[in-house]
Structures are given as structure tokens and as C-alpha cells.
PDB file of N, CA and C in Angstrom:
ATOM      1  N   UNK A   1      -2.794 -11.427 -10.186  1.00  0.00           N
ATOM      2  CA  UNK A   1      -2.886 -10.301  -9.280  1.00  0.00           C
ATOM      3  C   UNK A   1      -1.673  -9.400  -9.494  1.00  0.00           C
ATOM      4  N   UNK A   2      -1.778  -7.862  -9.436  1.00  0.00           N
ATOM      5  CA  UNK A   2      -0.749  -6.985  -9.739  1.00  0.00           C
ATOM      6  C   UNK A   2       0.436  -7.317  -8.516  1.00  0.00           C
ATOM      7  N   UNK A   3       1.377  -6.399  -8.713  1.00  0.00           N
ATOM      8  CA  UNK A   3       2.322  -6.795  -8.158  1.00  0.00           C
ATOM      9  C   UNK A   3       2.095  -5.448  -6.636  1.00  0.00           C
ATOM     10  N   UNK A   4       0.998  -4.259  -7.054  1.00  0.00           N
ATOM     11  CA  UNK A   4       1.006  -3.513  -5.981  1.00  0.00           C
ATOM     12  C   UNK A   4      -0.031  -3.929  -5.284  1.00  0.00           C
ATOM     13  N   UNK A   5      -1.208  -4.894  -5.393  1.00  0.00           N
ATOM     14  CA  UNK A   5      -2.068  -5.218  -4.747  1.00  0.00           C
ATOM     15  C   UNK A   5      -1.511  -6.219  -3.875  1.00  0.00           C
ATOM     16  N   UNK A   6      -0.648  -7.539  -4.405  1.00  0.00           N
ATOM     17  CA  UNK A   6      -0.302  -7.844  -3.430  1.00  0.00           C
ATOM     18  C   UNK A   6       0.621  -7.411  -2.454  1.00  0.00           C
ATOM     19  N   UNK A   7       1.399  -6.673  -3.191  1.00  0.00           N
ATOM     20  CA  UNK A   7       2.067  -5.905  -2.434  1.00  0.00           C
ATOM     21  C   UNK A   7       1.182  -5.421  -0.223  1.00  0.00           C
ATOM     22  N   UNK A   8       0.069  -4.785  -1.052  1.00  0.00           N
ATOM     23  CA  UNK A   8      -0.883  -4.407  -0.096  1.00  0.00           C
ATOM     24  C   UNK A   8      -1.521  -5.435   0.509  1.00  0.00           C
ATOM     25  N   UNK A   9      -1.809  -6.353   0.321  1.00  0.00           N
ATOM     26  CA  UNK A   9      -2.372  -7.467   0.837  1.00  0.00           C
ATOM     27  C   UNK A   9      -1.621  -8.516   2.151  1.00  0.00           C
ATOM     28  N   UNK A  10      -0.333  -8.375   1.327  1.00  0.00           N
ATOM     29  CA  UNK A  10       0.878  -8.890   2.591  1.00  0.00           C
ATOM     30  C   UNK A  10       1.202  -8.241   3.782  1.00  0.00           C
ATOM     31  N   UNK A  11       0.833  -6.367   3.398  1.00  0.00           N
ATOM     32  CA  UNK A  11       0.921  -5.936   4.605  1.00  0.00           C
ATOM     33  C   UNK A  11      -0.298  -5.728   5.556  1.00  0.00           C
ATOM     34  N   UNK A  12      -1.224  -5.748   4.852  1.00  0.00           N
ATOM     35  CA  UNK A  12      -2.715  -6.015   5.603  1.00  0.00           C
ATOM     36  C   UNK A  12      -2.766  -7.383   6.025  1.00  0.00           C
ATOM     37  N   UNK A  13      -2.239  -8.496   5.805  1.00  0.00           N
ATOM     38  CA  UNK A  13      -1.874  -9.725   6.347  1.00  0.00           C
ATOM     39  C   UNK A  13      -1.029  -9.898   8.038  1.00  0.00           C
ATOM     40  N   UNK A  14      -0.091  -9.087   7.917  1.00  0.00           N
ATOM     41  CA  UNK A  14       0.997  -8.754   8.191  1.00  0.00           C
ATOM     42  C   UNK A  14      -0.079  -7.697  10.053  1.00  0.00           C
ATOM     43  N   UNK A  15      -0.372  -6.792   9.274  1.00  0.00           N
ATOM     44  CA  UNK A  15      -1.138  -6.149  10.287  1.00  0.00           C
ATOM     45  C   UNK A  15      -1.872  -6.517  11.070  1.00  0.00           C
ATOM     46  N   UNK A  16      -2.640  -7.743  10.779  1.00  0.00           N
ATOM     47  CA  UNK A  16      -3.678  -8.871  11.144  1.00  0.00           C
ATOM     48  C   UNK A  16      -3.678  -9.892  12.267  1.00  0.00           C
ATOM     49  N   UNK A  17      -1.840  -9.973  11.690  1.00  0.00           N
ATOM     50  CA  UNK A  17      -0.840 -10.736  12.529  1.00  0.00           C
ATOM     51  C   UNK A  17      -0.730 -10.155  13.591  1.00  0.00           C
ATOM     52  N   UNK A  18      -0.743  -9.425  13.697  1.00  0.00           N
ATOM     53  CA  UNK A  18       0.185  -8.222  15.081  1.00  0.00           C
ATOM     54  C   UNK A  18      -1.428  -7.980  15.741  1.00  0.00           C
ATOM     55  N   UNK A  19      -2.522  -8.258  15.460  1.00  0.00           N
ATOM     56  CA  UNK A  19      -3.420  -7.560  16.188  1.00  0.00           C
ATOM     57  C   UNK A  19      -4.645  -6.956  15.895  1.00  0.00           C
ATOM     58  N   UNK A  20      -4.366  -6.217  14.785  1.00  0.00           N
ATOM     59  CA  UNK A  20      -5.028  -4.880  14.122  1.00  0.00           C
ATOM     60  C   UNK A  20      -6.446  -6.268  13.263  1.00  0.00           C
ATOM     61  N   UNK A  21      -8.031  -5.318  14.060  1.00  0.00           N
ATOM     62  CA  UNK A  21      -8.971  -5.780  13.531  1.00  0.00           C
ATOM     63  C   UNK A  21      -9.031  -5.806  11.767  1.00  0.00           C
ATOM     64  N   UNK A  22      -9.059  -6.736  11.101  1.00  0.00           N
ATOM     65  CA  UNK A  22      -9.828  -6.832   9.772  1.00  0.00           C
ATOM     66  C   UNK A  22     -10.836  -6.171   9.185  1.00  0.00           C
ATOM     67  N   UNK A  23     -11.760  -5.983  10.086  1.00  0.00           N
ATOM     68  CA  UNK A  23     -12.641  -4.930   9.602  1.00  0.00           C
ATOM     69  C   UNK A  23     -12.675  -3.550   9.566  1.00  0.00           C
ATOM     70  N   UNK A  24     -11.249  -3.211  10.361  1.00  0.00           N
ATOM     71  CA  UNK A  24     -10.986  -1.682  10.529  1.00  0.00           C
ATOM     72  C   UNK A  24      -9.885  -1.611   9.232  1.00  0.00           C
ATOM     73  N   UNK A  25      -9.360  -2.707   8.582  1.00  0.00           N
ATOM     74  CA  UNK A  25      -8.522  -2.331   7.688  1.00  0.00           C
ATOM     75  C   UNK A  25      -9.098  -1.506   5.956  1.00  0.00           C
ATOM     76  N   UNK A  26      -8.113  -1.123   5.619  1.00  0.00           N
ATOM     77  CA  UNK A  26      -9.229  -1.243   3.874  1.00  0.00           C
ATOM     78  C   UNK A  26      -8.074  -1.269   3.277  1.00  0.00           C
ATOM     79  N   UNK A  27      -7.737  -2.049   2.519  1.00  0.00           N
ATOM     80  CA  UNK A  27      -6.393  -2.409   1.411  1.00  0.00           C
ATOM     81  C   UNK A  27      -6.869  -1.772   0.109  1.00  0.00           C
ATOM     82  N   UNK A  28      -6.042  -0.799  -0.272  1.00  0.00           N
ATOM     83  CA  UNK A  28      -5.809  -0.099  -2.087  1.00  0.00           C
ATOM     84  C   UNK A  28      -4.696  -0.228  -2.455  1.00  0.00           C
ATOM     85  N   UNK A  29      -4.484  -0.635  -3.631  1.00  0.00           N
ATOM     86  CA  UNK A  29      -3.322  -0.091  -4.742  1.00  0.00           C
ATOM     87  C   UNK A  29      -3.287   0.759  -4.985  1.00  0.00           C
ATOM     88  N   UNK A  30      -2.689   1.784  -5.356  1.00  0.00           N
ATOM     89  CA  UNK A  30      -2.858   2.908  -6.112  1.00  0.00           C
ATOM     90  C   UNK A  30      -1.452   3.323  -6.973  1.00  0.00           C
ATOM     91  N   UNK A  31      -1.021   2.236  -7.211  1.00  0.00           N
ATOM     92  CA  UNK A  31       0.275   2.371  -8.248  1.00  0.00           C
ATOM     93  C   UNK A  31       0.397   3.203  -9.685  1.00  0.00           C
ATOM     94  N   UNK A  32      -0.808   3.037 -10.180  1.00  0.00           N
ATOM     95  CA  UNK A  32      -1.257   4.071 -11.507  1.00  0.00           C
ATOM     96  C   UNK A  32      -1.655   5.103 -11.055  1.00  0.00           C
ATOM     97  N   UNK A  33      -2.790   4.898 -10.252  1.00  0.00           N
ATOM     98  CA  UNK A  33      -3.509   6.179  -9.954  1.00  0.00           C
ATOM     99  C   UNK A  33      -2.992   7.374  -9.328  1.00  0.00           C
ATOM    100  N   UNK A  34      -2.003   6.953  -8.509  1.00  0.00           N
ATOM    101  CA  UNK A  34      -1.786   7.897  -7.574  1.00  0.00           C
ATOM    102  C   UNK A  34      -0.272   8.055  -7.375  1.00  0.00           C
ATOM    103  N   UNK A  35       0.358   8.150  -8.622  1.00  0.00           N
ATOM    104  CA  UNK A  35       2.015   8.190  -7.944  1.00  0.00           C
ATOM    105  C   UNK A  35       2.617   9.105  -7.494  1.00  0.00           C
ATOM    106  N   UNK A  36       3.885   9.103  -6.599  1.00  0.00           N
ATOM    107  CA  UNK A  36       4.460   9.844  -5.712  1.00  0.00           C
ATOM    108  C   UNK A  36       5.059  11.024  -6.444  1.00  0.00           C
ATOM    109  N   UNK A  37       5.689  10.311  -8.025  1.00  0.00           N
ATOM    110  CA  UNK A  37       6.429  11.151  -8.436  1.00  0.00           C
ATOM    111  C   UNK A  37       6.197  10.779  -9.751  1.00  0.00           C
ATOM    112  N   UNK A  38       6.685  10.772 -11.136  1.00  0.00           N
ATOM    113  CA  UNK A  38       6.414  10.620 -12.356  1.00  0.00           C
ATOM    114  C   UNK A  38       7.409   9.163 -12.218  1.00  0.00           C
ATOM    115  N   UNK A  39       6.631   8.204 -13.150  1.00  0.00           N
ATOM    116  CA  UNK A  39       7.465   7.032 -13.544  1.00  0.00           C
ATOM    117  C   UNK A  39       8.211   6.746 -14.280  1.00  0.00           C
ATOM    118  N   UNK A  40       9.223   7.802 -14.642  1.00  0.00           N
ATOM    119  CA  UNK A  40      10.087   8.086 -15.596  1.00  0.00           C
ATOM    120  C   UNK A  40      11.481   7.701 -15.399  1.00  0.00           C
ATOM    121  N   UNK A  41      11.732   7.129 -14.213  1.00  0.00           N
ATOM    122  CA  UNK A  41      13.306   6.743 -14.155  1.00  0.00           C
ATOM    123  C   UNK A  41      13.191   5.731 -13.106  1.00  0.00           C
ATOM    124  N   UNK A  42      14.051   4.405 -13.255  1.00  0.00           N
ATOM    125  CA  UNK A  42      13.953   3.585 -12.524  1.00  0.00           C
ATOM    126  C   UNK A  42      13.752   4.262 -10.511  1.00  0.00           C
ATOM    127  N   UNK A  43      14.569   4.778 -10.367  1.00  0.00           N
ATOM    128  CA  UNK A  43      14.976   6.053  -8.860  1.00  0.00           C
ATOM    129  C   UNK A  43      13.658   6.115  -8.683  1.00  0.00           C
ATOM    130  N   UNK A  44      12.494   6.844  -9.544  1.00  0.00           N
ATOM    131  CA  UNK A  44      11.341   7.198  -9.445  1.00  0.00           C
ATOM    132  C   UNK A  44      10.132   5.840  -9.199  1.00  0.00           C
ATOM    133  N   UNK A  45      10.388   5.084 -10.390  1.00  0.00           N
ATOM    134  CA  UNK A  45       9.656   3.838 -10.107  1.00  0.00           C
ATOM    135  C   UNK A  45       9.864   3.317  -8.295  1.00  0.00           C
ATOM    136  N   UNK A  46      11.133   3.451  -8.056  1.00  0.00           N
ATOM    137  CA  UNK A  46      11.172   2.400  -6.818  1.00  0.00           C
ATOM    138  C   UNK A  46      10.530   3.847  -5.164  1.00  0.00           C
ATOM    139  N   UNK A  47      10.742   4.894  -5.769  1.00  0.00           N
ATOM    140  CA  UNK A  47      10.015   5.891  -4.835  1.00  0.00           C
ATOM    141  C   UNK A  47       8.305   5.478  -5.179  1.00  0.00           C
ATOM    142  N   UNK A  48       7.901   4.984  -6.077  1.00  0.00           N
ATOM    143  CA  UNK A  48       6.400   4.490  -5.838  1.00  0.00           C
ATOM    144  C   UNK A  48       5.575   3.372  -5.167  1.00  0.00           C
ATOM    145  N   UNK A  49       6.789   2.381  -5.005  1.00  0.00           N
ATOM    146  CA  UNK A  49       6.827   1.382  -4.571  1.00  0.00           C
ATOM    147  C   UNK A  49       6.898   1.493  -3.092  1.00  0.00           C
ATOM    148  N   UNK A  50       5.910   2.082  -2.876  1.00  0.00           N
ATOM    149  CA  UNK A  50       5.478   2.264  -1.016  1.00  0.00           C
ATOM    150  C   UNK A  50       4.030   1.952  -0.135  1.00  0.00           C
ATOM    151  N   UNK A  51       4.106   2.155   0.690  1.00  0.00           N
ATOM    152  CA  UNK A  51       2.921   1.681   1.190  1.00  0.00           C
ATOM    153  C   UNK A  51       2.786   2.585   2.374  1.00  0.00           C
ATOM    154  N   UNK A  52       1.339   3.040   2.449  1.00  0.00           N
ATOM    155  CA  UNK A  52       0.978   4.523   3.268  1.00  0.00           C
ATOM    156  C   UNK A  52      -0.078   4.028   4.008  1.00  0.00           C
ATOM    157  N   UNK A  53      -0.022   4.861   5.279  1.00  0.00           N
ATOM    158  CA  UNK A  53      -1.037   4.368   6.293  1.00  0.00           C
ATOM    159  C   UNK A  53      -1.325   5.254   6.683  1.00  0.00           C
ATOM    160  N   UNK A  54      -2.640   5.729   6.749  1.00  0.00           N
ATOM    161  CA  UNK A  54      -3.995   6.624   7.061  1.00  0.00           C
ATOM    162  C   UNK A  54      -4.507   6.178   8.957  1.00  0.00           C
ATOM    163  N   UNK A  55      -4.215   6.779   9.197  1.00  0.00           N
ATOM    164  CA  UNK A  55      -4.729   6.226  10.864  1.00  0.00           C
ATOM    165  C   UNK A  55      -6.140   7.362  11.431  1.00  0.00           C
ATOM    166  N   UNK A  56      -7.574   6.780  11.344  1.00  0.00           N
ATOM    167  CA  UNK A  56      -8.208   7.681  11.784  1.00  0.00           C
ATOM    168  C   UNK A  56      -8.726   7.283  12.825  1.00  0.00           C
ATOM    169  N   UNK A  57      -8.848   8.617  14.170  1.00  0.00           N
ATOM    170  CA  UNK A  57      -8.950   8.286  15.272  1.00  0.00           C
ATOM    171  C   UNK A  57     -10.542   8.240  15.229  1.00  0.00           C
ATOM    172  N   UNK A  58     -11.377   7.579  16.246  1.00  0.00           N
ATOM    173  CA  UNK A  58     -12.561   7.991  16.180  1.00  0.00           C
ATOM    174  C   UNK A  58     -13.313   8.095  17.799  1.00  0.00           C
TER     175      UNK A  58
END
């Protein structure tokens, strides 16, 4: 397993813990796909190394 999936997985774990339904969650990586900034310098690598939360009300 990649190192950003679990990454995501521990905190959807983590969230689970505290409360927050399982079925309202949805866990992605998006370490390739979607980076913050170009992966060109270590500084940059560790600015990708994050984890973002989408909260939709309904």
C-alpha cells in the first residue's frame, strides 16, 4: 500500500474514532494526481504531504 493512501486511511480511522459515520466518509490519495505544488524540492515534496477535508452540508 502507498505511503499516501495509508496515509488517508489512518485519518479516516482516526475520524471513525471520534464519531464521524463510515459511510459519510470517502478516503482518496491524490499524491500524483493532484499536487499542491511541483515535486521538485524536498520543501515542496513535504507541502504535498497533506490531507484535505471537504465538508458538505446537506
Amino acid at each position: 500500500m502507498k505511503l499516501g493512501t495509508q496515509r488517508a486511511i489512518e485519518i479516516q480511522n482516526k475520524l471513525i474514532q471520534f464519531g464521524a459515520p463510515r459511510a459519510q466518509l470517502l478516503t482518496q490519495s491524490k499524491a500524483y494526481d493532484d499536487p499542491l505544488v511541483p515535486n521538485t524540492t524536498a520543501a515542496n515534496r513535504a507541502k504535498n504531504r497533506r490531507v484535505e477535508f471537504e465538508l458538505i452540508m446537506k
